[in-house]
Protein backbone atom coordinates (compact mmCIF):
# COMPACT_ATOMS: atom_id res chain seq x y z
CA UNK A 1 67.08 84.41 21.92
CA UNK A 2 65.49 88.23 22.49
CA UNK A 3 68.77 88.71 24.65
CA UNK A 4 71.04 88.42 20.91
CA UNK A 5 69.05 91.70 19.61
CA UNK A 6 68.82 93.74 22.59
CA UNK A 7 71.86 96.39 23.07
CA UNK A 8 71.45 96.02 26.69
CA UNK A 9 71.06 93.15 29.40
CA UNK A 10 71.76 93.42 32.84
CA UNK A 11 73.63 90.37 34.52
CA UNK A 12 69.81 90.57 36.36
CA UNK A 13 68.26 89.91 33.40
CA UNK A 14 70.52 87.53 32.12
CA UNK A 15 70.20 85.33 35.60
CA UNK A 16 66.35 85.23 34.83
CA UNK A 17 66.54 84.26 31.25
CA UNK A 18 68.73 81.25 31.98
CA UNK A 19 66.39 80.64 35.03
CA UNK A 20 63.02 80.29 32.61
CA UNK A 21 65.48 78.81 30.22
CA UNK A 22 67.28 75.71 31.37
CA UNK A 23 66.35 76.18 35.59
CA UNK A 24 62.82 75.77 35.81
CA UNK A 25 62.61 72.90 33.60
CA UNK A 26 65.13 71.27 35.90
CA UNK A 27 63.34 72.55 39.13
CA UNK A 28 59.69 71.35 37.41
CA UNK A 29 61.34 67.97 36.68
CA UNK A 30 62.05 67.78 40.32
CA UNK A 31 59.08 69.07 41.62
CA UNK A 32 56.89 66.54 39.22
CA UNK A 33 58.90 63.17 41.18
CA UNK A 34 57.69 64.57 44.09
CA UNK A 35 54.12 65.10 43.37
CA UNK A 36 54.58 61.04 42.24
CA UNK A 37 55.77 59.97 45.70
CA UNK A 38 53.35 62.35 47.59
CA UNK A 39 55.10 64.83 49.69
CA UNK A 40 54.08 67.59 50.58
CA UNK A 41 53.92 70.93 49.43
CA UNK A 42 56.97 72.61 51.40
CA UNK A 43 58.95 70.07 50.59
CA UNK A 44 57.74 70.24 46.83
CA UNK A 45 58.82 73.73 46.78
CA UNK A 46 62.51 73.21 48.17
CA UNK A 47 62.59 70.40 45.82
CA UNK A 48 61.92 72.87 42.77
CA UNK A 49 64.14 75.75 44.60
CA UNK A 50 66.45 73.22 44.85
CA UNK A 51 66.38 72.39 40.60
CA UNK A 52 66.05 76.10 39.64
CA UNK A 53 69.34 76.78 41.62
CA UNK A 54 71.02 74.36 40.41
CA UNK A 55 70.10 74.77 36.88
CA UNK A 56 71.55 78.58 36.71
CA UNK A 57 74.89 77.38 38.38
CA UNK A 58 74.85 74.95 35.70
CA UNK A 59 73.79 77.50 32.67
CA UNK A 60 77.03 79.28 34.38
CA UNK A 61 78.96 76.25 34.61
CA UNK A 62 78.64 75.97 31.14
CA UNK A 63 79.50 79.42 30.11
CA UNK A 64 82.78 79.08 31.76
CA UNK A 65 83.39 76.05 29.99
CA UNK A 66 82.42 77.61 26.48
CA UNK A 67 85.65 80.11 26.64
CA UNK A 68 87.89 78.75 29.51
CA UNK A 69 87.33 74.58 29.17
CA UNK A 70 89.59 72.24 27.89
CA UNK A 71 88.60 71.77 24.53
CA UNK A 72 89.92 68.01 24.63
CA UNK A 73 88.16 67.53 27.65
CA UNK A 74 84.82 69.86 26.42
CA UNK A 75 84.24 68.12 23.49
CA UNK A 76 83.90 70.84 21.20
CA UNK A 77 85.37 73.99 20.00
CA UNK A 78 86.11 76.54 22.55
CA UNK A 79 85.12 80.07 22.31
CA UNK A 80 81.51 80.02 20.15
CA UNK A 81 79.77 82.22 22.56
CA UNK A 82 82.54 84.66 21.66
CA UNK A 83 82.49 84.06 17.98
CA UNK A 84 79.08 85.04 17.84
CA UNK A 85 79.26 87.61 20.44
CA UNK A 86 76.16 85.98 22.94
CA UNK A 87 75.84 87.88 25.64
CA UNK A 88 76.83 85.12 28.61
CA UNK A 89 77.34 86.24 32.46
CA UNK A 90 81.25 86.33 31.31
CA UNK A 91 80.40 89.22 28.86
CA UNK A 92 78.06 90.89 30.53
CA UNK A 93 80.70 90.70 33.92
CA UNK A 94 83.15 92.10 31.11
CA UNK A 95 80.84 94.92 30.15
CA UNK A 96 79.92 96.35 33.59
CA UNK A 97 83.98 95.77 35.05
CA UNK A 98 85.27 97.87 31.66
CA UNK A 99 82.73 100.56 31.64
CA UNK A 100 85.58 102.89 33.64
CA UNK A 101 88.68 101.86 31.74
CA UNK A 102 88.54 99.63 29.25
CA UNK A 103 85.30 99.87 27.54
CA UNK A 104 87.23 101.13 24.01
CA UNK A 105 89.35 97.89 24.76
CA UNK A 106 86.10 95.44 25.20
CA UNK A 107 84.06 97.16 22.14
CA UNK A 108 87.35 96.66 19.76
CA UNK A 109 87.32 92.52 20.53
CA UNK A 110 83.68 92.42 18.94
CA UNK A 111 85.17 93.48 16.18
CA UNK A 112 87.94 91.44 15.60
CA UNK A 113 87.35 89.52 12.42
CA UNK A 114 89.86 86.67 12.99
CA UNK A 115 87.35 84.71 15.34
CA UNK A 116 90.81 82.61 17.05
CA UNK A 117 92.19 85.48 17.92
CA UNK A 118 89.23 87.18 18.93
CA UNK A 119 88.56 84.42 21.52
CA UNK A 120 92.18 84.17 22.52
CA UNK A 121 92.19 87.82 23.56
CA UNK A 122 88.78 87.90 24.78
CA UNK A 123 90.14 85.14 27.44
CA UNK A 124 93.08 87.69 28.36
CA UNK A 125 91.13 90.60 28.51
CA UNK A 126 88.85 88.48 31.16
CA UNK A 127 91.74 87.52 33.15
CA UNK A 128 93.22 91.04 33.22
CA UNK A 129 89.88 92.92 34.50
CA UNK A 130 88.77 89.22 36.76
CA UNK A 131 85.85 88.19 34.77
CA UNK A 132 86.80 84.51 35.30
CA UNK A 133 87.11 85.08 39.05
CA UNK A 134 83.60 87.01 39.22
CA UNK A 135 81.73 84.67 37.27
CA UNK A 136 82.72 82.01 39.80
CA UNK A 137 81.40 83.54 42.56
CA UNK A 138 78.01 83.86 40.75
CA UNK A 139 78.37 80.06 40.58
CA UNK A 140 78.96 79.37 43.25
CA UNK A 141 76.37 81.88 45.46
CA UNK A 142 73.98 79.29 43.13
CA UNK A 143 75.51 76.03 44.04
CA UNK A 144 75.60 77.15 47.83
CA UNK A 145 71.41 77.75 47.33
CA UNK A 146 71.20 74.69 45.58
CA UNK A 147 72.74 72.91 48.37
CA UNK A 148 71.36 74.72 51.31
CA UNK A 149 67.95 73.85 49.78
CA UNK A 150 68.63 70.22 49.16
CA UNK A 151 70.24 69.93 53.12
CA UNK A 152 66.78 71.50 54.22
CA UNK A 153 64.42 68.95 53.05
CA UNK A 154 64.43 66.14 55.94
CA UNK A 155 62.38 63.28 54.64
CA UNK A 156 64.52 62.82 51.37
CA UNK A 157 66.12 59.43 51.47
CA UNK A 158 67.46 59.61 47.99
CA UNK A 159 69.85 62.87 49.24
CA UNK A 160 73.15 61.30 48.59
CA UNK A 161 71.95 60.39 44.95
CA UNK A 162 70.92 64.01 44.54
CA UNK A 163 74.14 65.29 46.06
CA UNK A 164 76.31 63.14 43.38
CA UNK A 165 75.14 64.85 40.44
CA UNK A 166 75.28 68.50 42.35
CA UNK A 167 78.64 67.41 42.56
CA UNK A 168 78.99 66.29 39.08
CA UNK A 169 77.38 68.96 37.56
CA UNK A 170 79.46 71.74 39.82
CA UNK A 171 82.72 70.18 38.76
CA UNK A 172 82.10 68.98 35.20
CA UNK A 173 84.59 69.93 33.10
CA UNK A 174 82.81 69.17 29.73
C-alpha cells in the first residue's frame, strides 16, 4: 500500500512487493505440506521457489486481466487499477517505455476525469508503445521459473496435480 504514495517505483521494486505480497504466502503454503510429509530441505526450498514464482506470474496474471480481460468473463469491472491510478507492472512498463516520447501523453491519462475513457485510452496508449506485449514476457520469464523449479524436484508424485493449476492459473482468464 506504501507503493500508492511513493512518486517513484521501479518495475524492481514492484516485482518484490508482489513477491512479499501474494508470492511468499503461496511459496510458504507449499513449503509447510512439505515439512508435513517430511522431505527434505532441497526439495523444501524448490517447493517454496516453486510457490513464490508462481505467485508473481499470477500477481501479473492478474494485472493484465484488471485492464485487458473480458469483463464478462473477469467478473468485474475492467480498468480499477487505472481508475485509481495503482501503480501495476503495466504502468510502471508504461512509465519507463514513454519516458523518451510520450511521457506528456502518459502524465495527461492520469488526469482524465471521465474514468471510461481514461481506461479506454490507457488500453490504446499500452498497445501503441507494447506495454501489453512487455508485461507478458515478465509473465512468462515467471511461469518458465515456476515450472523449471517444479520439473526439478524428483520425488514429487503429486507433479501432475501441481502442473494443472500452473496451468490454470497461467491461462485464467478471470
Amino acid at each position: 500500500m506504501d507503493f500508492e504514495n511513493q512518486d517513484q517505483v521501479t518495475i524492481d521494486e514492484y516485482i518484490e512487493m508482489i513477491r512479499l505480497k501474494t508470492s511468499v504466502l503461496l511459496g510458504c503454503a507449499l513449503e509447510f505440506g512439505f515439512i508435513v510429509s517430511n522431505q527434505n530441505k532441497e526439495n523444501r526450498e524448490k517447493i517454496y521457489s516453486f510457490g513464490v514464482n508462481l505467485g508473481i506470474a499470477f500477481q501479473i496474471q492478474d494485472d493484465l486481466l484488471d485492464l485487458f480481460g473480458d469483463p464478462e468473463k473477469v467478473g468485474k469491472q475492467i480498468g480499477g487499477d487505472v481508475k485509481s491510478n495503482k501503480k501495476t507492472l503495466l504502468y510502471l512498463i508504461a512509465e519507463e517505455k514513454s519516458k523518451a516520447h510520450f511521457s506528456n501523453e502518459l502524465e495527461s491519462l492520469k488526469t482524465m476525469t471521465d474514468l471510461n475513457l481514461r481506461v479506454q485510452k490507457t488500453k490504446e496508449f499500452y498497445l501503441k508503445i507494447g506495454v501489453l506485449e512487455e508485461a507478458k514476457r515478465y509473465q512468462e520469464k515467471y511461469y518458465q521459473n515456476a515450472l523449471a523449479t517444479l520439473n526439478s524436484i524428483q520425488t514429487l508424485s503429486s507433479k501432475q496435480s501441481l502442473l494443472e493449476v500452473v496451468e490454470f492459473l497461467f491461462n485464467r482468464e478471470h
